[in-house]
PDB file of N, CA and C in Angstrom:
ATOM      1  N   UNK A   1     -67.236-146.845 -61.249  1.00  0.00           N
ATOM      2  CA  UNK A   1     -65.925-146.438 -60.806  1.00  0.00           C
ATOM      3  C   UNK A   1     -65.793-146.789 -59.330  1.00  0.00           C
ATOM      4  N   UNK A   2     -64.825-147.719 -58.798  1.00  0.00           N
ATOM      5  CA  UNK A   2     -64.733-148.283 -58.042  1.00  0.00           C
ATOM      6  C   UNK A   2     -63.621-147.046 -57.204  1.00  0.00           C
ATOM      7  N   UNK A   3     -62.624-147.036 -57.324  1.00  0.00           N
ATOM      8  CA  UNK A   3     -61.346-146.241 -57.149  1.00  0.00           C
ATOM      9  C   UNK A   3     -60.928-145.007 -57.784  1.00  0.00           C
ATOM     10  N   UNK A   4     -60.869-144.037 -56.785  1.00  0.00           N
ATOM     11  CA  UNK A   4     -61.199-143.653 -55.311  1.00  0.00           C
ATOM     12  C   UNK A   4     -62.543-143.222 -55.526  1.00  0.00           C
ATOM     13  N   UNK A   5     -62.652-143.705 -54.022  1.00  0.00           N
ATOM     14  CA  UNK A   5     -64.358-143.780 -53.943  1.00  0.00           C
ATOM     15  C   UNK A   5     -64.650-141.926 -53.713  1.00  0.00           C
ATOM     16  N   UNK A   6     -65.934-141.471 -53.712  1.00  0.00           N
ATOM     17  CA  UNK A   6     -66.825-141.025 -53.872  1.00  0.00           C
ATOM     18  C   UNK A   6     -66.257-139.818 -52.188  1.00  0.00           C
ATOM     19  N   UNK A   7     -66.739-140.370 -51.522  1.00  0.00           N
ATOM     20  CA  UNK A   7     -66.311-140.477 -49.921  1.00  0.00           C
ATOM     21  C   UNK A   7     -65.113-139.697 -49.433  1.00  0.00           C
ATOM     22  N   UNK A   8     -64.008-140.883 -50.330  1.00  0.00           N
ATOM     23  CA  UNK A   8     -62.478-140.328 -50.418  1.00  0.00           C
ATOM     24  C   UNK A   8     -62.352-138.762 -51.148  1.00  0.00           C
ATOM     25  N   UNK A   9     -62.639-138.701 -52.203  1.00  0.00           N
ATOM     26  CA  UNK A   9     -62.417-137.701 -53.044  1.00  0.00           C
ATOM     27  C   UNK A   9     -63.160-136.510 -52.149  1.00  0.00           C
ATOM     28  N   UNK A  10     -64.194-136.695 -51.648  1.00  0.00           N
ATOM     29  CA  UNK A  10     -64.329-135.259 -51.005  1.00  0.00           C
ATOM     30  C   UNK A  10     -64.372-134.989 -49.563  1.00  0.00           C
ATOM     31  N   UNK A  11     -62.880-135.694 -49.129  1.00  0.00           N
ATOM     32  CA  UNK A  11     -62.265-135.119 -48.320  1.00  0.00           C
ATOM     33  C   UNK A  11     -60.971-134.049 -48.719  1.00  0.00           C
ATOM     34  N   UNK A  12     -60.913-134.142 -50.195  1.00  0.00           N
ATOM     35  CA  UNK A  12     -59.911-133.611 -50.849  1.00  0.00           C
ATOM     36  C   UNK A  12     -60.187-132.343 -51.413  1.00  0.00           C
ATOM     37  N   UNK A  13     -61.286-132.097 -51.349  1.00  0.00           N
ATOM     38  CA  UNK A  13     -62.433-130.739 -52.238  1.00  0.00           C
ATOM     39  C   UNK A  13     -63.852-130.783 -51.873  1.00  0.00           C
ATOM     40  N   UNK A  14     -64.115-129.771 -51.024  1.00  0.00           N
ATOM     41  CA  UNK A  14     -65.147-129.946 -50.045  1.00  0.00           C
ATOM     42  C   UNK A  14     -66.595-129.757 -51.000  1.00  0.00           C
ATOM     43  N   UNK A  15     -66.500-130.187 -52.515  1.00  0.00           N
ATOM     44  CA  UNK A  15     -68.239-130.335 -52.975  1.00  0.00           C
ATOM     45  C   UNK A  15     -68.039-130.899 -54.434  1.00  0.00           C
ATOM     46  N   UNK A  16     -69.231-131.484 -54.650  1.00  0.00           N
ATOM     47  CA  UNK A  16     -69.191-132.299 -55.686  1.00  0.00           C
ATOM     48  C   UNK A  16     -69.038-131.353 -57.005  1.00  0.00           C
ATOM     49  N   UNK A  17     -69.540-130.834 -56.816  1.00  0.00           N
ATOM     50  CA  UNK A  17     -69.623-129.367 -58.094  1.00  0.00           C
ATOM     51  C   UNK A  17     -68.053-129.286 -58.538  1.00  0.00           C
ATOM     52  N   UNK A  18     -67.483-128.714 -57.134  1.00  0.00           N
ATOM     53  CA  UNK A  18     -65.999-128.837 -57.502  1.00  0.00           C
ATOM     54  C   UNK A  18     -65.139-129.806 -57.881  1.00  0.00           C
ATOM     55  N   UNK A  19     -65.258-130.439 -57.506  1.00  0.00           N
ATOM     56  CA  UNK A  19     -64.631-132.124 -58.033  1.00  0.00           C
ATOM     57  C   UNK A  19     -65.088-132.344 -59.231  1.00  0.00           C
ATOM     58  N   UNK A  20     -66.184-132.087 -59.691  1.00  0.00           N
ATOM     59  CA  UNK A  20     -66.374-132.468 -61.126  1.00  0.00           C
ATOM     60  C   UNK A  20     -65.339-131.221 -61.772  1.00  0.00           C
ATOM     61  N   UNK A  21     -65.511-130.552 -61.559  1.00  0.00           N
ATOM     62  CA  UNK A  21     -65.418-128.885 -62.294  1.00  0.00           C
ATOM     63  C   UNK A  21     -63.487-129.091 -62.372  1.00  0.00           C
ATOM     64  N   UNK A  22     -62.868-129.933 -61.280  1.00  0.00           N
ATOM     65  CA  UNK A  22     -61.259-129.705 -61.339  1.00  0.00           C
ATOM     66  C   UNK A  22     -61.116-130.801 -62.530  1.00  0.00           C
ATOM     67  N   UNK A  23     -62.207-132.417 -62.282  1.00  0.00           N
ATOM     68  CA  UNK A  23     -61.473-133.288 -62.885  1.00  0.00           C
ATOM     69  C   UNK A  23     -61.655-132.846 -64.089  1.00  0.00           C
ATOM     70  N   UNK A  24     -62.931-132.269 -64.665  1.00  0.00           N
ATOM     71  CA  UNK A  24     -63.317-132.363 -65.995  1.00  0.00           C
ATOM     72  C   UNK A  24     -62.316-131.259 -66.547  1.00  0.00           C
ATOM     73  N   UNK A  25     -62.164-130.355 -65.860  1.00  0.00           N
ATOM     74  CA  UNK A  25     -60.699-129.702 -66.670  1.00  0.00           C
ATOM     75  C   UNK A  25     -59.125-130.159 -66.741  1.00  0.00           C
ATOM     76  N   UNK A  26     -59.102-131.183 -65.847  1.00  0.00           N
ATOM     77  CA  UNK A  26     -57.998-131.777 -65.775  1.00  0.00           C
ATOM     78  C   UNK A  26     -57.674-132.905 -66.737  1.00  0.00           C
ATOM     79  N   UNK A  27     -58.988-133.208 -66.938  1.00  0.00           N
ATOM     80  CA  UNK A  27     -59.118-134.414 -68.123  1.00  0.00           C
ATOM     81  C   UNK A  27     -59.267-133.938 -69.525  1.00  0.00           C
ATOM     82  N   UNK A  28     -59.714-132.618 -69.543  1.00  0.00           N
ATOM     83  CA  UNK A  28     -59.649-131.945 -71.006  1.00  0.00           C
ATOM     84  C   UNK A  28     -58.047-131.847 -71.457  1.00  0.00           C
ATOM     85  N   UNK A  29     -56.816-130.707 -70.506  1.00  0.00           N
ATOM     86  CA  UNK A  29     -56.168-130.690 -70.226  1.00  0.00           C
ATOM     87  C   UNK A  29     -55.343-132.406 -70.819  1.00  0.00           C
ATOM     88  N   UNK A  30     -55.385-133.110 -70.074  1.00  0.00           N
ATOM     89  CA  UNK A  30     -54.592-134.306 -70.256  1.00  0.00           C
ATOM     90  C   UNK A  30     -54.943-135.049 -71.812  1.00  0.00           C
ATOM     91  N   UNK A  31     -56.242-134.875 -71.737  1.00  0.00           N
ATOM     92  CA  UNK A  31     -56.311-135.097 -73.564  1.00  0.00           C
ATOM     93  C   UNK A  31     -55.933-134.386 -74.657  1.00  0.00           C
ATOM     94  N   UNK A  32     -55.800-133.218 -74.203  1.00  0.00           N
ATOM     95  CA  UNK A  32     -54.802-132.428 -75.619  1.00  0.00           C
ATOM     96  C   UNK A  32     -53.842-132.276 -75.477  1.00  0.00           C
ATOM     97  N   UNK A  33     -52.833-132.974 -74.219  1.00  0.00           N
ATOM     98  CA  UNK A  33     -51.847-132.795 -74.420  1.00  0.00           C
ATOM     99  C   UNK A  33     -51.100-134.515 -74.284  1.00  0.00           C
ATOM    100  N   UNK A  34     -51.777-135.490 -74.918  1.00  0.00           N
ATOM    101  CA  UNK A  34     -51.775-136.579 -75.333  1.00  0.00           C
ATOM    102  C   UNK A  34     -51.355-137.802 -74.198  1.00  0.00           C
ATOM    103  N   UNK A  35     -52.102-137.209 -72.994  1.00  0.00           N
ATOM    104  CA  UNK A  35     -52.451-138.048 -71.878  1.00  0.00           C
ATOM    105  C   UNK A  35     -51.437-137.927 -70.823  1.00  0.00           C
ATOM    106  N   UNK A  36     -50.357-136.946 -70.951  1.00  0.00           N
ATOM    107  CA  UNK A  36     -49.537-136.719 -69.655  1.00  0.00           C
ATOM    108  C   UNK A  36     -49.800-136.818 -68.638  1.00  0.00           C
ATOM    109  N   UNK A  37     -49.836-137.363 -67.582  1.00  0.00           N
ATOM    110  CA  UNK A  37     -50.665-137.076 -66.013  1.00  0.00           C
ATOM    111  C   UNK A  37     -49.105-136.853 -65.141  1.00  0.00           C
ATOM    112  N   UNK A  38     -49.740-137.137 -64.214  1.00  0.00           N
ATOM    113  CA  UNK A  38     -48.546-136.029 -62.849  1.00  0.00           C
ATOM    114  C   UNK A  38     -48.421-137.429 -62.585  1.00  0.00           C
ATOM    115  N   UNK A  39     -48.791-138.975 -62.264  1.00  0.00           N
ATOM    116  CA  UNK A  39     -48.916-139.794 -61.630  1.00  0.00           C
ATOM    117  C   UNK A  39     -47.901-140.939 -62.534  1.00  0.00           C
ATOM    118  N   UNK A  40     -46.986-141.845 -62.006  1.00  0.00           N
ATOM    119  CA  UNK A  40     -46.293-143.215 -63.231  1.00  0.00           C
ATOM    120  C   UNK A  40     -47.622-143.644 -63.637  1.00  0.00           C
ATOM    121  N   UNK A  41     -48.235-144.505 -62.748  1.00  0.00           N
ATOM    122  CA  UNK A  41     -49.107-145.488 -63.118  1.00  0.00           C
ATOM    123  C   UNK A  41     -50.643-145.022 -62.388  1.00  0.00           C
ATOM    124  N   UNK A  42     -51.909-145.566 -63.440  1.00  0.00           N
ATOM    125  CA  UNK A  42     -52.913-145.568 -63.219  1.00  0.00           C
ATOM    126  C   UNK A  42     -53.666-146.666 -63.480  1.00  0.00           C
ATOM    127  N   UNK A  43     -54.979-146.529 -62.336  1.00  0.00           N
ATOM    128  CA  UNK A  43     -55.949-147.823 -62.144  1.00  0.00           C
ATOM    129  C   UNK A  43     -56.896-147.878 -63.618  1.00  0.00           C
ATOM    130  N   UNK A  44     -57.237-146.378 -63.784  1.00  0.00           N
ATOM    131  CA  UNK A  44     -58.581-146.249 -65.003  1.00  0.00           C
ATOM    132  C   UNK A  44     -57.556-146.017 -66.460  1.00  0.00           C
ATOM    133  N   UNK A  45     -58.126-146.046 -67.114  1.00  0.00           N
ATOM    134  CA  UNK A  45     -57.576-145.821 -68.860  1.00  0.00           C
ATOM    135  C   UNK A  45     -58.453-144.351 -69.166  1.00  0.00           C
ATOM    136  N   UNK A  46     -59.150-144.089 -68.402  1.00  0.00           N
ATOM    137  CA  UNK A  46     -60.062-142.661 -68.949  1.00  0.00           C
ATOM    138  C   UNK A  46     -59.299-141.746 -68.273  1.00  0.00           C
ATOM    139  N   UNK A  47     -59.971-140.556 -69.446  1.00  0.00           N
ATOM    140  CA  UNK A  47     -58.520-139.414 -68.505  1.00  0.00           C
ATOM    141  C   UNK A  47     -59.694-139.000 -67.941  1.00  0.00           C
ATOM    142  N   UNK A  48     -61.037-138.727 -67.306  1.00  0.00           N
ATOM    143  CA  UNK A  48     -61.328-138.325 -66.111  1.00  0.00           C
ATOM    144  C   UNK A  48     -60.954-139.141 -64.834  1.00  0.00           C
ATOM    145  N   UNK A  49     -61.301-140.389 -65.084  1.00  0.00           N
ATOM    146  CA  UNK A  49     -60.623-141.445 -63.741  1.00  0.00           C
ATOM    147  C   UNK A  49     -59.098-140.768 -63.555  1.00  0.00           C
ATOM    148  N   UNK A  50     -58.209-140.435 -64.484  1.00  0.00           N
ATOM    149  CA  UNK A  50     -56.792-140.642 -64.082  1.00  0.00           C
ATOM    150  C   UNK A  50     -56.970-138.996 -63.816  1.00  0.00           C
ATOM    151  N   UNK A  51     -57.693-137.944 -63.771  1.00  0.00           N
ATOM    152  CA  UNK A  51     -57.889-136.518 -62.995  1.00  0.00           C
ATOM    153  C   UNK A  51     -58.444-137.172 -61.761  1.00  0.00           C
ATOM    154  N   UNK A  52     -59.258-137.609 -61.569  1.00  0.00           N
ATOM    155  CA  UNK A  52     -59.625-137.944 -60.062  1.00  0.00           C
ATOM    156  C   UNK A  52     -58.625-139.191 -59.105  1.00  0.00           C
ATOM    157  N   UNK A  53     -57.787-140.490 -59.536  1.00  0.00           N
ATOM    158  CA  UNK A  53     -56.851-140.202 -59.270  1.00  0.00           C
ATOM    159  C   UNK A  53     -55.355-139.748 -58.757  1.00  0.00           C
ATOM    160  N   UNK A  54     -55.610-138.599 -59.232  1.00  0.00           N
ATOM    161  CA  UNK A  54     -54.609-137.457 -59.436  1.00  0.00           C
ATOM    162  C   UNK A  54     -55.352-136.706 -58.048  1.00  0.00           C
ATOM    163  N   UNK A  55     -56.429-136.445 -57.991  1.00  0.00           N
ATOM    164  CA  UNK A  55     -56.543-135.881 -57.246  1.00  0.00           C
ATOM    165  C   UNK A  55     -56.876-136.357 -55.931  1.00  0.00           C
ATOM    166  N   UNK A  56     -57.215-137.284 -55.432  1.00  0.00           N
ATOM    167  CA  UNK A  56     -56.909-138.504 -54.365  1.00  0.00           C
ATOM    168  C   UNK A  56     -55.712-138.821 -53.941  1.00  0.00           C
ATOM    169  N   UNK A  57     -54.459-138.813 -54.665  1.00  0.00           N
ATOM    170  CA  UNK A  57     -53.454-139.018 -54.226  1.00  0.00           C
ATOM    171  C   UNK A  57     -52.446-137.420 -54.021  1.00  0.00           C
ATOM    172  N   UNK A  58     -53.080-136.266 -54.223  1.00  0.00           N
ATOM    173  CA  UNK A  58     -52.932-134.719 -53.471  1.00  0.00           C
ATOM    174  C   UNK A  58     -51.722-134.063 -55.030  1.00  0.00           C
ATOM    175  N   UNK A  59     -52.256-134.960 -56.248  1.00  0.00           N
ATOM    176  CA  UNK A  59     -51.084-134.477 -56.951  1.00  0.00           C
ATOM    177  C   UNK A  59     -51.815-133.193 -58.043  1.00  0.00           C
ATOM    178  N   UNK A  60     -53.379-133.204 -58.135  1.00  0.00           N
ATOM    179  CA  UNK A  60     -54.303-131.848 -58.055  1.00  0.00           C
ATOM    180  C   UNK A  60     -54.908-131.362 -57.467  1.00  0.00           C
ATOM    181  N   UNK A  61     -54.851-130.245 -56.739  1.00  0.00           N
ATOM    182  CA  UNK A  61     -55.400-129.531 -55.891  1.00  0.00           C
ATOM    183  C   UNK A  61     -56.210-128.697 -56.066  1.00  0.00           C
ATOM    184  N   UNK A  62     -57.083-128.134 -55.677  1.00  0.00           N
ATOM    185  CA  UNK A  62     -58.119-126.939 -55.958  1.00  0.00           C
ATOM    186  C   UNK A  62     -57.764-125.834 -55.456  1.00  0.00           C
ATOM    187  N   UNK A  63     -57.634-124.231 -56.043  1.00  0.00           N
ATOM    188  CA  UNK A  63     -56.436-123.199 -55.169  1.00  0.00           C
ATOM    189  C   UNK A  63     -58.109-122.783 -55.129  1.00  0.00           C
ATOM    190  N   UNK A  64     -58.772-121.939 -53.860  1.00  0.00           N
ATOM    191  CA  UNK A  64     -60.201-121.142 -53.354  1.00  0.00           C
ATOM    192  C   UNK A  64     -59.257-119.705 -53.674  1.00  0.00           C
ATOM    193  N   UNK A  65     -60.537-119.307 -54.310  1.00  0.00           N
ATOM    194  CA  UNK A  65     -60.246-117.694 -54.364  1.00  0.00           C
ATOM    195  C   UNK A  65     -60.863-116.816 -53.293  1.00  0.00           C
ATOM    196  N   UNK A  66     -60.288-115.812 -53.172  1.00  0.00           N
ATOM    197  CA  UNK A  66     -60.627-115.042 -51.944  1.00  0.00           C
ATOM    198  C   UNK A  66     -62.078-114.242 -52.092  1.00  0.00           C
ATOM    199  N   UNK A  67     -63.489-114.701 -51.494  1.00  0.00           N
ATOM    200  CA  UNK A  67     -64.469-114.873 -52.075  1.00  0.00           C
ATOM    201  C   UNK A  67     -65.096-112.764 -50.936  1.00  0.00           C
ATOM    202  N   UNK A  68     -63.669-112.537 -50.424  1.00  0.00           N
ATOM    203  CA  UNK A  68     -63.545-110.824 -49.871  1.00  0.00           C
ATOM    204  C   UNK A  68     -63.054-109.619 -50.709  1.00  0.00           C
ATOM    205  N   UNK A  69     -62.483-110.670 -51.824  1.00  0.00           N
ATOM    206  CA  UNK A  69     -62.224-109.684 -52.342  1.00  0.00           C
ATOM    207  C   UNK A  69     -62.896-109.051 -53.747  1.00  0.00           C
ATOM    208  N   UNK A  70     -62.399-107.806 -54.121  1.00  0.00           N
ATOM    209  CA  UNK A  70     -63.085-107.284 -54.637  1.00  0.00           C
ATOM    210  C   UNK A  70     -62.645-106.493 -55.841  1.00  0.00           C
ATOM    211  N   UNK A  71     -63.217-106.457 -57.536  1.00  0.00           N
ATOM    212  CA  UNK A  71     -62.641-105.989 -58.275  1.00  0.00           C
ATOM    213  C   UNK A  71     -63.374-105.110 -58.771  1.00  0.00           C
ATOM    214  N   UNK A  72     -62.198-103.882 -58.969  1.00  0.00           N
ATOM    215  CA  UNK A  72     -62.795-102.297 -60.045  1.00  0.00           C
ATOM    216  C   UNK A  72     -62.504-102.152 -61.629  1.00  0.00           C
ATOM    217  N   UNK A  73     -63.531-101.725 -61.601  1.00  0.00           N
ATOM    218  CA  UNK A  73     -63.661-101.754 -63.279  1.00  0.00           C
ATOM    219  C   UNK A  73     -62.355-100.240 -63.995  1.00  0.00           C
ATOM    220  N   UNK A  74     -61.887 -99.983 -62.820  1.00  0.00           N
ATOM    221  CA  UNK A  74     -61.021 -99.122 -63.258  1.00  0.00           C
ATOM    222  C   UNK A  74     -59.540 -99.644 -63.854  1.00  0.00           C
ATOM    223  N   UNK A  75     -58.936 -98.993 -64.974  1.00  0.00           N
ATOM    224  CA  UNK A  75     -57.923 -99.820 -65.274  1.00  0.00           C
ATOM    225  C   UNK A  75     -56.526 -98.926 -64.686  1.00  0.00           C
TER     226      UNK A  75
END
């Protein structure tokens, strides 16, 4: 995989863990729902290339959860 490089992509999501973890749900996502992407045109034919992408050009983002906060088991 030539495009977008390696480099690029994680200036967009600060760890590889995560970048796998957005595209590979983004690419599950785009395969059951029979390849929709956010983007007209794409470089790759695989729907992980066209999640990463997607996410190189700022059209998936990663939302960080607030890693202060805190949940009770009370309902």
């Amino acid at each position: 995989m030539l495009y977008p490089s390696i480099d690029n992509l994680l200036t967009k999501i600060d760890s590889k863990y995560s970048l796998v973890s957005v595209a590979a749900k983004r690419a599950r996502f785009m395969q059951e729902n029979k390849g929709k992407g956010a983007l007209d045109t794409y470089q790759s034919h695989k729907f992980v290339g066209k999640a990463l992408e997607e996410i190189y050009a700022d059209e998936l983002v990663m939302q960080k959860k607030d890693a202060n906060k805190t949940y009770s088991d009370e309902v």
